[in-house]
C-alpha atoms as a PDB file:
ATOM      1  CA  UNK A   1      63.455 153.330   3.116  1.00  0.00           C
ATOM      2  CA  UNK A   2      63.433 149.885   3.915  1.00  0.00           C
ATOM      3  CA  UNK A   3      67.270 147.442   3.928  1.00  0.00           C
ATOM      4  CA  UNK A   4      65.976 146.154   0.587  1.00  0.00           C
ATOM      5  CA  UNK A   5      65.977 149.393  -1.202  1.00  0.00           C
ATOM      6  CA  UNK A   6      69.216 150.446   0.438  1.00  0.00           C
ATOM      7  CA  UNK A   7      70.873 147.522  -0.701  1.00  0.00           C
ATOM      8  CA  UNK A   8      70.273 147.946  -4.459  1.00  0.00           C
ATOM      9  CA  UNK A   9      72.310 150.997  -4.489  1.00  0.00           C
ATOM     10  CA  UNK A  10      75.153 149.454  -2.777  1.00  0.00           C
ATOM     11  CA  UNK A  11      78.057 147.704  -5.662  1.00  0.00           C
ATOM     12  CA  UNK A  12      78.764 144.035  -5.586  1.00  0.00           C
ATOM     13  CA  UNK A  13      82.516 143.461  -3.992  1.00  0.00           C
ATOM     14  CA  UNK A  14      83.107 142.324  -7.809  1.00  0.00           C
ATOM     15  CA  UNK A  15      82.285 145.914  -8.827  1.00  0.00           C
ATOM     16  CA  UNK A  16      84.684 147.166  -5.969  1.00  0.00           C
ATOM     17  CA  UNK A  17      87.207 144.794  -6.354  1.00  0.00           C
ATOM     18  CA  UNK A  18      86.830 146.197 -10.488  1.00  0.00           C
ATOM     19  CA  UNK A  19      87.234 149.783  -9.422  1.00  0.00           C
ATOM     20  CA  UNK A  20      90.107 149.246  -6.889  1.00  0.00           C
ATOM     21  CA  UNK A  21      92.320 147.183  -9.636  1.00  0.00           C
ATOM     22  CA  UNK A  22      91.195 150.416 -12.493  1.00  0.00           C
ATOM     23  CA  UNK A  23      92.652 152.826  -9.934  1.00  0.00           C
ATOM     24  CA  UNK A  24      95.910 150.738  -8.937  1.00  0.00           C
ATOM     25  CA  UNK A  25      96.502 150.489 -12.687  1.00  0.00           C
ATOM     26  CA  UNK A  26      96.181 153.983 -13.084  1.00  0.00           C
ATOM     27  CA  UNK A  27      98.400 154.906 -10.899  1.00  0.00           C
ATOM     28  CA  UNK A  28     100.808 152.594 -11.560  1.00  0.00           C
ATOM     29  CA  UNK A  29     100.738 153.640 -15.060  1.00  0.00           C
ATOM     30  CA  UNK A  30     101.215 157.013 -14.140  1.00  0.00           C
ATOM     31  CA  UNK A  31     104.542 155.994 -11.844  1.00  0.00           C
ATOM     32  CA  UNK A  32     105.772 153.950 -15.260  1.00  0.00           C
ATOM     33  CA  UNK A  33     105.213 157.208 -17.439  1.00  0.00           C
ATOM     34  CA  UNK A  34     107.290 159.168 -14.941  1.00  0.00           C
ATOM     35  CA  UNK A  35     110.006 157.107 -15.270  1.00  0.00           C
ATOM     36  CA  UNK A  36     110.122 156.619 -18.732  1.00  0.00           C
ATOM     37  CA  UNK A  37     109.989 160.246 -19.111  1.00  0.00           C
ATOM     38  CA  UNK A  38     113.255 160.384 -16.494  1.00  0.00           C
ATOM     39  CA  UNK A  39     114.939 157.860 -18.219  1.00  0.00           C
ATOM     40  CA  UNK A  40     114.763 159.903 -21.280  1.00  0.00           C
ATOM     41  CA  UNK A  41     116.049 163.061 -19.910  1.00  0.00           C
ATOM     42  CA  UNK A  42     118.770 161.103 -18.348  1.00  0.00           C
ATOM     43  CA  UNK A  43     119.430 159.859 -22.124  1.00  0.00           C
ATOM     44  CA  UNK A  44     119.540 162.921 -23.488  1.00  0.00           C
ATOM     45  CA  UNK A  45     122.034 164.415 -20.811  1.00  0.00           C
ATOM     46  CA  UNK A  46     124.252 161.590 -21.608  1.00  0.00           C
ATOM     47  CA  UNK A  47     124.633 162.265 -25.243  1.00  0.00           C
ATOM     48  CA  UNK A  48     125.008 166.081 -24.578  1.00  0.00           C
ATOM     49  CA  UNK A  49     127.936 164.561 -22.328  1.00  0.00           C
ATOM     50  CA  UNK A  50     129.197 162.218 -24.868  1.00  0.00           C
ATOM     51  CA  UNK A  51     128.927 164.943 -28.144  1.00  0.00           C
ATOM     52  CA  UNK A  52     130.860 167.994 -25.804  1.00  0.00           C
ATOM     53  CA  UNK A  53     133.983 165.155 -25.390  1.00  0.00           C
ATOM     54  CA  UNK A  54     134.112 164.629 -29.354  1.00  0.00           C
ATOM     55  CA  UNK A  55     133.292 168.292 -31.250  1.00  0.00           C
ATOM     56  CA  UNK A  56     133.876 166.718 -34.404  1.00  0.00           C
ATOM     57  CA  UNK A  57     130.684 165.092 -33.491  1.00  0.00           C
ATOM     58  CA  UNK A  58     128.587 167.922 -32.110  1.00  0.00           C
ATOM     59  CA  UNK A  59     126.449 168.701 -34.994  1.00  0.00           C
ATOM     60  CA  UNK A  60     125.695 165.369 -35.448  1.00  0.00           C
ATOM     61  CA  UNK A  61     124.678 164.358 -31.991  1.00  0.00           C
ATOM     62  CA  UNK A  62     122.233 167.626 -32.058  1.00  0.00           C
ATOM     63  CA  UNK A  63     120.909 166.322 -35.366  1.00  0.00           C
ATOM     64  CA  UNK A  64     119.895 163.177 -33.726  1.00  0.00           C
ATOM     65  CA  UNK A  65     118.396 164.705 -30.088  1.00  0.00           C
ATOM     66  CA  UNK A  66     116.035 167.058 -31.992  1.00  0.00           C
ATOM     67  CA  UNK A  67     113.299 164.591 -32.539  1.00  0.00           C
ATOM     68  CA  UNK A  68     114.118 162.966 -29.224  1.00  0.00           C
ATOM     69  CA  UNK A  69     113.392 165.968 -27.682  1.00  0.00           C
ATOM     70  CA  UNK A  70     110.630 167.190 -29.563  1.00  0.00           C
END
């Protein structure tokens, strides 16, 4: 196989430089997602901690986490 042929296969460093930003933005993505997902589960502990200090306002605070958890 001569350098020529070898050297088609090989990407451009634009193509690299493509495919190392794709996977940096996936995993950064991924990191965001994560805490986003935290976030909301630190959410959602504070308003179980806010509805147990006022039980006239229990049932309404569960009303409102059910789609936030779901």
């Amino acid at each position: 196989m001569s350098f020529g042929a070898c050297k088609q296969g090989l990407l451009n460093p634009t193509q690299w430089f493509a495919i190392t930003y794709a996977i940096a933005t996936a995993v950064n993505l991924h990191q965001e997602l994560t805490t986003v997902l935290l976030l909301k589960v630190m959410l959602l502990s504070s308003l179980d901690s806010i509805s147990r200090c006022s039980p006239d306002r229990t049932s309404l605070m569960s009303e409102r986490m059910q789609p936030l958890v779901s």
